[in-house]
N, C-alpha and C. Protein backbone atom coordinates (compact mmCIF):
# COMPACT_ATOMS: atom_id res chain seq x y z
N UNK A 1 -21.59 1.34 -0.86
CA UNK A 1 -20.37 0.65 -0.51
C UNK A 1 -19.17 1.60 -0.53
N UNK A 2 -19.34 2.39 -1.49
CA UNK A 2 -17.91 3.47 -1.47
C UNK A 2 -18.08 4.30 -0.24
N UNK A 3 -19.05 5.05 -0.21
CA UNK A 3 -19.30 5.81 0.90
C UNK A 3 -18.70 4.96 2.36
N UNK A 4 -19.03 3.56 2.52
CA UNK A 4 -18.85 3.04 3.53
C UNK A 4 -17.02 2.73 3.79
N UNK A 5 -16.41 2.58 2.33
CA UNK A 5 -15.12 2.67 2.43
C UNK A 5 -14.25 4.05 3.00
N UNK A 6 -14.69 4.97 2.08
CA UNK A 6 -14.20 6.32 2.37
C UNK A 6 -14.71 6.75 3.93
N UNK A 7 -16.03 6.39 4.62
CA UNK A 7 -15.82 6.50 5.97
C UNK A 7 -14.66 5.79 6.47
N UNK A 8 -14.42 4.85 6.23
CA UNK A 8 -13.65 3.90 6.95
C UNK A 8 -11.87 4.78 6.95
N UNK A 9 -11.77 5.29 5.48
CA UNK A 9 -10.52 6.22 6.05
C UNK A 9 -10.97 7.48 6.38
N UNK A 10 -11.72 8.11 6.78
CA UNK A 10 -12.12 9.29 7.72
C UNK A 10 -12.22 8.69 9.06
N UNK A 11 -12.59 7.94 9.55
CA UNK A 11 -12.34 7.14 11.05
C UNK A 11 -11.15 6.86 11.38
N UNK A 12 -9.94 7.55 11.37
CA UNK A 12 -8.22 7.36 11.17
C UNK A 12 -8.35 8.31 12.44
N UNK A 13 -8.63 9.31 12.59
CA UNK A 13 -8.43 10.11 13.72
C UNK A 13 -6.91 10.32 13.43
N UNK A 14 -6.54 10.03 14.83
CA UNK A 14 -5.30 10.69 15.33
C UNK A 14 -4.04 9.94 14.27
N UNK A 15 -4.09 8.67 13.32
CA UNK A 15 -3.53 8.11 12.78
C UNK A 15 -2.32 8.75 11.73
N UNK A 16 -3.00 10.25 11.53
CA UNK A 16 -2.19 10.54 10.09
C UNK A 16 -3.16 12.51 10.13
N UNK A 17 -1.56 13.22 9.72
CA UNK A 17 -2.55 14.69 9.89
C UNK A 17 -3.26 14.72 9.09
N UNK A 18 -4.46 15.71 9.62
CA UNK A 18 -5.56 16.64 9.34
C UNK A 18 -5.82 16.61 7.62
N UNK A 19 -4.61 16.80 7.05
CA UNK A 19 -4.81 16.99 5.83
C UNK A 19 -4.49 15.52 5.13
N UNK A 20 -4.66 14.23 5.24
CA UNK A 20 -4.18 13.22 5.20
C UNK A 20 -4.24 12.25 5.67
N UNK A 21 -5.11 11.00 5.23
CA UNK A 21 -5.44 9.41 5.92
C UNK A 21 -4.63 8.46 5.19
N UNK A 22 -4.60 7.73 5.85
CA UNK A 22 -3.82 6.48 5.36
C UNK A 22 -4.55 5.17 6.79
N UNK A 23 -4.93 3.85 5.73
CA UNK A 23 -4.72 2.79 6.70
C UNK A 23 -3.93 1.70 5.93
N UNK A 24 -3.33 0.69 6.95
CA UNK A 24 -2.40 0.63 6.58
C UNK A 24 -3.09 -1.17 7.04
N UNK A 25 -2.56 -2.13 5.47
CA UNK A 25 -3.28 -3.39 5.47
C UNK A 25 -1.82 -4.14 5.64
N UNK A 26 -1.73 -5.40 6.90
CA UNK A 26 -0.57 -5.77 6.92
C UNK A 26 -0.70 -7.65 6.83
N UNK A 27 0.08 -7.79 6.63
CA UNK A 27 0.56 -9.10 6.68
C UNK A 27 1.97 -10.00 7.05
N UNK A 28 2.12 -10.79 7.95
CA UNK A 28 3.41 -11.84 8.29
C UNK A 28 3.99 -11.13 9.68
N UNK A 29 4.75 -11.99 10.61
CA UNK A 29 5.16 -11.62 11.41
C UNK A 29 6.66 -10.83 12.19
N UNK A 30 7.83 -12.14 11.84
CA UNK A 30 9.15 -11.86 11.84
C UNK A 30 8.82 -10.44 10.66
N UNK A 31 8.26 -10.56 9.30
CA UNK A 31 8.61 -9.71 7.89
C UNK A 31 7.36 -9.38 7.78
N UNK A 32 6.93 -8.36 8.37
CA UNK A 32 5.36 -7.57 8.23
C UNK A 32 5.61 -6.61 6.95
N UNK A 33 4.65 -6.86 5.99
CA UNK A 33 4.67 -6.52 4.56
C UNK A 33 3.22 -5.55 4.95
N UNK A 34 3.24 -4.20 4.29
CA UNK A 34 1.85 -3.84 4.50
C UNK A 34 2.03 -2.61 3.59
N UNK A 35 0.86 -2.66 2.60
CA UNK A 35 -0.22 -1.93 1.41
C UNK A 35 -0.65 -0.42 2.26
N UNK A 36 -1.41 0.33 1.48
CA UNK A 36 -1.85 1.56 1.64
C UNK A 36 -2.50 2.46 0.74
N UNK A 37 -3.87 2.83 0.65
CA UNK A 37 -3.63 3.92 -0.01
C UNK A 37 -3.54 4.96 0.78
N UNK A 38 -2.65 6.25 0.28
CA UNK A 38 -3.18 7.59 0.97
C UNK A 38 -3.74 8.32 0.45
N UNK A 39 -4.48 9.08 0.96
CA UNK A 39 -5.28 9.85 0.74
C UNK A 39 -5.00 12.03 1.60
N UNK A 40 -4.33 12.14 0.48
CA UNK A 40 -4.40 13.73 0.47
C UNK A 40 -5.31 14.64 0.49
N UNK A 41 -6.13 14.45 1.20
CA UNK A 41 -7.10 15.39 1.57
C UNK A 41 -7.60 16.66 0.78
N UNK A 42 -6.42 17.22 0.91
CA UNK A 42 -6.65 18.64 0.25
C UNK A 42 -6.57 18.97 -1.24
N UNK A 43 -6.25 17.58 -1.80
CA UNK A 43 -6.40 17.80 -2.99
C UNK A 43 -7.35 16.41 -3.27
N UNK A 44 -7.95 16.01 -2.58
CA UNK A 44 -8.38 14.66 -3.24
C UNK A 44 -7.52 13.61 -4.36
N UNK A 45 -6.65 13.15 -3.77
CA UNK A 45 -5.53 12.14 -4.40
C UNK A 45 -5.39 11.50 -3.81
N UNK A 46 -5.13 10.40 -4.32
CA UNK A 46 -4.85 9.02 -4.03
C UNK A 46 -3.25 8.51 -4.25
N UNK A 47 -2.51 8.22 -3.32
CA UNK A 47 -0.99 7.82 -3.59
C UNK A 47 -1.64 5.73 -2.86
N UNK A 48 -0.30 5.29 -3.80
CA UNK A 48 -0.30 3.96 -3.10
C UNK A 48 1.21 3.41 -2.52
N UNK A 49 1.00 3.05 -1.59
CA UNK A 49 2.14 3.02 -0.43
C UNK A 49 1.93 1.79 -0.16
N UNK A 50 3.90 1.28 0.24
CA UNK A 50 4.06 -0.25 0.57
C UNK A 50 5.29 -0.18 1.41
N UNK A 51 5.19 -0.93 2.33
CA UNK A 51 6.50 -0.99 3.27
C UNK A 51 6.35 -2.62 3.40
N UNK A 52 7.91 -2.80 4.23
CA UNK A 52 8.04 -3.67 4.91
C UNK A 52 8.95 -3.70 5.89
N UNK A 53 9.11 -4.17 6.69
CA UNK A 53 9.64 -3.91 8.19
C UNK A 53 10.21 -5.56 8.80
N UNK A 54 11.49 -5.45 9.04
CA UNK A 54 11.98 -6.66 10.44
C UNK A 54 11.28 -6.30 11.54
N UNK A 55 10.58 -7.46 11.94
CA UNK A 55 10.23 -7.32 13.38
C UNK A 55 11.33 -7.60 14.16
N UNK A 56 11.19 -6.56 15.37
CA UNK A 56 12.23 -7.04 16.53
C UNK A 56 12.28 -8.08 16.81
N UNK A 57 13.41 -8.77 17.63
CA UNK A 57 13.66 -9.97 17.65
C UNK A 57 13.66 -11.26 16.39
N UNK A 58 13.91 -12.13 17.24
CA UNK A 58 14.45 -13.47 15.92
C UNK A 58 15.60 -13.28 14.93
N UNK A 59 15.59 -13.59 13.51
CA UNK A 59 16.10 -13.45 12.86
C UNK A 59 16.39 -11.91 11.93
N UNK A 60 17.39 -11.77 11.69
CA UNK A 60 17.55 -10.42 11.31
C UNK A 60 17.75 -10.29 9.93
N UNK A 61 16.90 -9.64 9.36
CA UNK A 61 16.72 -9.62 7.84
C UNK A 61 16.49 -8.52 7.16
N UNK A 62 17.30 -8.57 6.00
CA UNK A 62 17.05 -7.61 4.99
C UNK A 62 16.14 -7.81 3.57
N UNK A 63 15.88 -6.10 4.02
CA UNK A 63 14.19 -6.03 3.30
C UNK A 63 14.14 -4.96 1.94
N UNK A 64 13.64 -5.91 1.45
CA UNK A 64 12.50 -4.60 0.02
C UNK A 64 11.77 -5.15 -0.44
N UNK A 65 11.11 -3.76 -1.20
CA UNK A 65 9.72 -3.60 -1.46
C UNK A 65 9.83 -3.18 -2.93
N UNK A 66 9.10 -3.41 -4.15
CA UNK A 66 9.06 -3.06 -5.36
C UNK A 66 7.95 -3.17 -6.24
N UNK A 67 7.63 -2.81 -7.22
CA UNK A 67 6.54 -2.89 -8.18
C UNK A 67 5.97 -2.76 -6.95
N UNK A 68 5.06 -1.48 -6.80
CA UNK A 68 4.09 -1.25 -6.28
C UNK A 68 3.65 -1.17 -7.53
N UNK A 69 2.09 -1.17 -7.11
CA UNK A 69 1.46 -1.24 -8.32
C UNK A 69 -0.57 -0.98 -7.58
N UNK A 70 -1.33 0.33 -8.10
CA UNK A 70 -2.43 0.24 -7.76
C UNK A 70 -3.11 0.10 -8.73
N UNK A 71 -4.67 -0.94 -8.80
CA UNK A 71 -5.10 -1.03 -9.32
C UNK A 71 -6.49 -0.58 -9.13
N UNK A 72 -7.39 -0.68 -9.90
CA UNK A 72 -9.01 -0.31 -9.61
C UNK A 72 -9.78 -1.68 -10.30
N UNK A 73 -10.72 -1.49 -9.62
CA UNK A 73 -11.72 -2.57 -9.94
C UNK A 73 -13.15 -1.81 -10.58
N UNK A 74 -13.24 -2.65 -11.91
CA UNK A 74 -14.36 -1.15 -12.63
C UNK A 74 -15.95 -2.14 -12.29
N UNK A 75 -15.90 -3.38 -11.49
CA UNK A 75 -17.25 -4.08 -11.45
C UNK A 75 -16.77 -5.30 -12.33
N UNK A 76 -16.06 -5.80 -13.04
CA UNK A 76 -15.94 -7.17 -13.73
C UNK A 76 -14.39 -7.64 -13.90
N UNK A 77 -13.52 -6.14 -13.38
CA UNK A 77 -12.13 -7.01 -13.52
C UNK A 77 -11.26 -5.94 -13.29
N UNK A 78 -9.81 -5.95 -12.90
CA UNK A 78 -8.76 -5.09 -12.73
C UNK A 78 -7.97 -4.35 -13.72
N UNK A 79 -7.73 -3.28 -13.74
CA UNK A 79 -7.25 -2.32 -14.31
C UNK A 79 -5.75 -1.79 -13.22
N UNK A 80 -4.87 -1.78 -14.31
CA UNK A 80 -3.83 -0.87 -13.54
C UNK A 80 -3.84 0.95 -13.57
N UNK A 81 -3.97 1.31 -12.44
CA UNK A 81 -4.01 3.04 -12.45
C UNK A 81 -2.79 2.95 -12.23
N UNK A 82 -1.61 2.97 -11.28
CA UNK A 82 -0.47 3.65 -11.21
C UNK A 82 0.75 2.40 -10.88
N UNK A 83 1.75 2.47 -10.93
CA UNK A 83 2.71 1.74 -10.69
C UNK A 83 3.89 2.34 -10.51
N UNK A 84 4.98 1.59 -9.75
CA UNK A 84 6.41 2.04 -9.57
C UNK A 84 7.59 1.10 -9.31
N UNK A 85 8.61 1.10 -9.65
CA UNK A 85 9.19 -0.08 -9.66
C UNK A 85 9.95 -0.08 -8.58
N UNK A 86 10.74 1.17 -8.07
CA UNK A 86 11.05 1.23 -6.24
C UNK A 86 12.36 0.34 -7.04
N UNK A 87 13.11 0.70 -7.37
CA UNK A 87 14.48 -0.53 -7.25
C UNK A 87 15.93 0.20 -6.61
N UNK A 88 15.44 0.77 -5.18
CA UNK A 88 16.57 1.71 -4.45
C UNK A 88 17.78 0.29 -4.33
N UNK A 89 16.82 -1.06 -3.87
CA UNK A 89 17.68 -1.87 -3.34
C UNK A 89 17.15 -2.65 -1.74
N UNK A 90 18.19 -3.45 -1.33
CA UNK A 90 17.93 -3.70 0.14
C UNK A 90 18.01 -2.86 0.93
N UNK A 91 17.30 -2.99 1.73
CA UNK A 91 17.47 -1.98 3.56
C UNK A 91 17.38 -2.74 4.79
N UNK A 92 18.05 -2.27 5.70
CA UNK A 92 18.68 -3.05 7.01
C UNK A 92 17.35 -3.26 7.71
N UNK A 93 16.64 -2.45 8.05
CA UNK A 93 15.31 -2.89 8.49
C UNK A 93 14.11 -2.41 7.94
N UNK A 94 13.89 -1.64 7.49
CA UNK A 94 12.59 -0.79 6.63
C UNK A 94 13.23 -0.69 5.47
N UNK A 95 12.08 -0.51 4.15
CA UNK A 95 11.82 -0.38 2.87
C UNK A 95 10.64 0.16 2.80
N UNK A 96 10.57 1.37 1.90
CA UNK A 96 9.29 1.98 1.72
C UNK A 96 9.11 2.35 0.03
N UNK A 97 8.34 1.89 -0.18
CA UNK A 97 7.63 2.58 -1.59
C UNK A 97 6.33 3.29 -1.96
N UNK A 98 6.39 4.16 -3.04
CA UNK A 98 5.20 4.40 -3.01
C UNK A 98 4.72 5.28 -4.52
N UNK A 99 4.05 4.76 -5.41
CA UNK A 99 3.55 5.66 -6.59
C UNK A 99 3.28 6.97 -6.66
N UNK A 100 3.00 7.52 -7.46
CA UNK A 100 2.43 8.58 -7.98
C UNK A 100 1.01 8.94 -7.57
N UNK A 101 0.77 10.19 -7.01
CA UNK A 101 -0.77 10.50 -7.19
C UNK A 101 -1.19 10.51 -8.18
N UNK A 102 -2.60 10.13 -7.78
CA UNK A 102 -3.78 10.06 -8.73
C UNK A 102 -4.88 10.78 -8.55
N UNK A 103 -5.97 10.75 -9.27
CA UNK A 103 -7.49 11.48 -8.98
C UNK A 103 -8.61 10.14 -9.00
N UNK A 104 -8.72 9.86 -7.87
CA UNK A 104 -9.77 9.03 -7.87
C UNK A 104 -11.14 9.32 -8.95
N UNK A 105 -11.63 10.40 -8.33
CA UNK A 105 -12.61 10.86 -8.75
C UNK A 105 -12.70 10.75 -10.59
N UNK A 106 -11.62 10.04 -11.42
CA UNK A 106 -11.64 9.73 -12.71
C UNK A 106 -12.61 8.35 -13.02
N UNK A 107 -12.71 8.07 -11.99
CA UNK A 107 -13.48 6.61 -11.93
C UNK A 107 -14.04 6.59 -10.66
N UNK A 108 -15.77 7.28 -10.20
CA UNK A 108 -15.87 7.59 -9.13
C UNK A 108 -16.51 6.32 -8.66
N UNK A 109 -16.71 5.69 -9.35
CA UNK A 109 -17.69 4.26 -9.02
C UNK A 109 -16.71 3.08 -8.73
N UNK A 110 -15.08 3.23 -8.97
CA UNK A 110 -14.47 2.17 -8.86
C UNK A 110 -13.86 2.22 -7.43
N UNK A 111 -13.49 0.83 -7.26
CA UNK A 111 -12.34 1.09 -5.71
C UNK A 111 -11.24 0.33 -6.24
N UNK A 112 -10.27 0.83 -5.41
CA UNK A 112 -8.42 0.86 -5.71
C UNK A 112 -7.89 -0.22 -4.48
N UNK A 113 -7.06 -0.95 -5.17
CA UNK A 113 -6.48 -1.68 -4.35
C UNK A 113 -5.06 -1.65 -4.47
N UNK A 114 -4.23 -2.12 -3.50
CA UNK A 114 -2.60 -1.59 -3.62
C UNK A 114 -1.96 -2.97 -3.42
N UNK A 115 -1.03 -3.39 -4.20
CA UNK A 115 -0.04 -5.09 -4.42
C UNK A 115 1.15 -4.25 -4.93
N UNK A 116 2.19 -5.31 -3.85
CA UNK A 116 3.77 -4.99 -4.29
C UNK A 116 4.31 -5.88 -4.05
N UNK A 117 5.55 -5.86 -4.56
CA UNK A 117 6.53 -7.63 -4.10
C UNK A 117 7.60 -7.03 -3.39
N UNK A 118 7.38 -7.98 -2.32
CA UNK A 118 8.29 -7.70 -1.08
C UNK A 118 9.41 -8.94 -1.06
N UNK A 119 10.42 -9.01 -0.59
CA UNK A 119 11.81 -9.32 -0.34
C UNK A 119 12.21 -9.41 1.07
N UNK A 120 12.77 -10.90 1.60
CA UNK A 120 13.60 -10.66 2.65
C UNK A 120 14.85 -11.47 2.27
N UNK A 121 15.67 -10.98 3.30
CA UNK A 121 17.18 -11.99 2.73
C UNK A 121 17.84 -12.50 3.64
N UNK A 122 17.94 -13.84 4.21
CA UNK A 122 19.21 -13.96 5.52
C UNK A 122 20.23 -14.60 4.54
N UNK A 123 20.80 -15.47 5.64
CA UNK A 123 22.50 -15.99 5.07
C UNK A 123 21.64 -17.05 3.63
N UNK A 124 21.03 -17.49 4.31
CA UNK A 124 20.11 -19.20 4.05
C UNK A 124 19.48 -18.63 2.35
N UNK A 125 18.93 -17.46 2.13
CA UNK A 125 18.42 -17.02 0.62
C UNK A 125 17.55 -16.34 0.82
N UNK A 126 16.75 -16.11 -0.25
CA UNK A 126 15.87 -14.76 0.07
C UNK A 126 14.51 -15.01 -0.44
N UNK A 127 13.97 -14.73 0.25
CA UNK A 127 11.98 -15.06 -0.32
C UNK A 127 11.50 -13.86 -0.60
N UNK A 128 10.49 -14.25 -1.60
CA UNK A 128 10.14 -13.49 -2.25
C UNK A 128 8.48 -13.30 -2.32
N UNK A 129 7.56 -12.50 -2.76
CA UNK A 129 5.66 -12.57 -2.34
C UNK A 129 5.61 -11.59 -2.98
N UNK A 130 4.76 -11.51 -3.84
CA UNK A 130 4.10 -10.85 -4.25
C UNK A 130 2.43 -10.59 -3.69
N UNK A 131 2.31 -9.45 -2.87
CA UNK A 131 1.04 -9.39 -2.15
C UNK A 131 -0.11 -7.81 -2.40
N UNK A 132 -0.92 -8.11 -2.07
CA UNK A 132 -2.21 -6.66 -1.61
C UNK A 132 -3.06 -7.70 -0.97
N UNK A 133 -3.86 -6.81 0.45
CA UNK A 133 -4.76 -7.20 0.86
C UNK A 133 -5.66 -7.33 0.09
N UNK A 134 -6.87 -8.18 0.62
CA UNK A 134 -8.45 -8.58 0.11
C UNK A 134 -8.94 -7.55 0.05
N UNK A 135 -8.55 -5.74 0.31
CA UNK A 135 -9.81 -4.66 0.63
C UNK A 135 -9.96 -3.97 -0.43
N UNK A 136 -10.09 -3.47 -0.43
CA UNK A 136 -10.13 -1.67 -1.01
C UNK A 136 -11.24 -0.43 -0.31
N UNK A 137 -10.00 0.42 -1.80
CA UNK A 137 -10.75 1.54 -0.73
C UNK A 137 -11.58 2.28 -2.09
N UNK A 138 -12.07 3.59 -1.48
CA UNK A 138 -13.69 3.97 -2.44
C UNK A 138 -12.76 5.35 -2.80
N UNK A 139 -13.11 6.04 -3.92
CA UNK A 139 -13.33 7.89 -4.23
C UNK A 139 -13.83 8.51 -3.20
N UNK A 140 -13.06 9.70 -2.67
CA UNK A 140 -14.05 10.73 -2.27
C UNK A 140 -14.78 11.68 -2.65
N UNK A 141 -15.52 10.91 -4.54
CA UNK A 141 -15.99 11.84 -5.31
C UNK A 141 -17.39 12.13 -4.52
């Protein structure tokens, strides 16, 4: 199963340079919220990355992203590996966060998943989600 993950970010191709994959798990439309791990190649590390973005058109909203937060799954339950609290503030259309590298390979049997709470704001108030996709990803131990 790991093997089949870690292919899955080597199949990025043209997505992200040579030395560096990333896929990128999204969610919502007008306010597309979307997870990440990356993966540094050249050193085998793991960073976890979160954006969120106004979609063009409709309503125009301001965005952030905070507590990122990656976790690993050891086979019976979640563990936190890295976290960050990101509190730059609002941004007019993009917000980006993103933790600290890590070494996968400390836990070569586990897979990592990435959750952050995202923010939008119009006149009307501001919503709030706390999200990570259903996936994860594997070690390239």
């Amino acid at each position: 199963m790991v093997a089949a993950l870690v292919a899955g970010l080597l199949s990025l191709g043209g997505a992200a340079p040579a030395q560096a994959a990333v896929s990128w798990e999204c969610t919502g439309k007008a306010v597309k919220r979307c997870t990440a791990i990356y993966w540094d190649r050249s050193t085998d590390r793991f960073q976890g990355r979160a954006r969120i973005v106004d979609a063009d058109g409709g309503t125009n909203y301001r965005v952030r992203v905070k507590d990122i937060t990656v976790v690993r799954f050891n086979g019976s339950g979640y563990v936190k590996v890295r976290s960050a609290g990101d509190y730059d503030g609002w941004s007019g259309r993009v917000d980006r966060g993103r933790t600290r590298y890590f070494n996968p390979c400390r836990w070569p049997t586990n897979t990592f998943e990435v959750r952050a709470t995202f923010s939008w704001r119009t006149p009307a108030g501001v919503t709030t989600r706390r999200w990570g996709p259903p996936s994860a990803w594997g070690g390239p131990c």
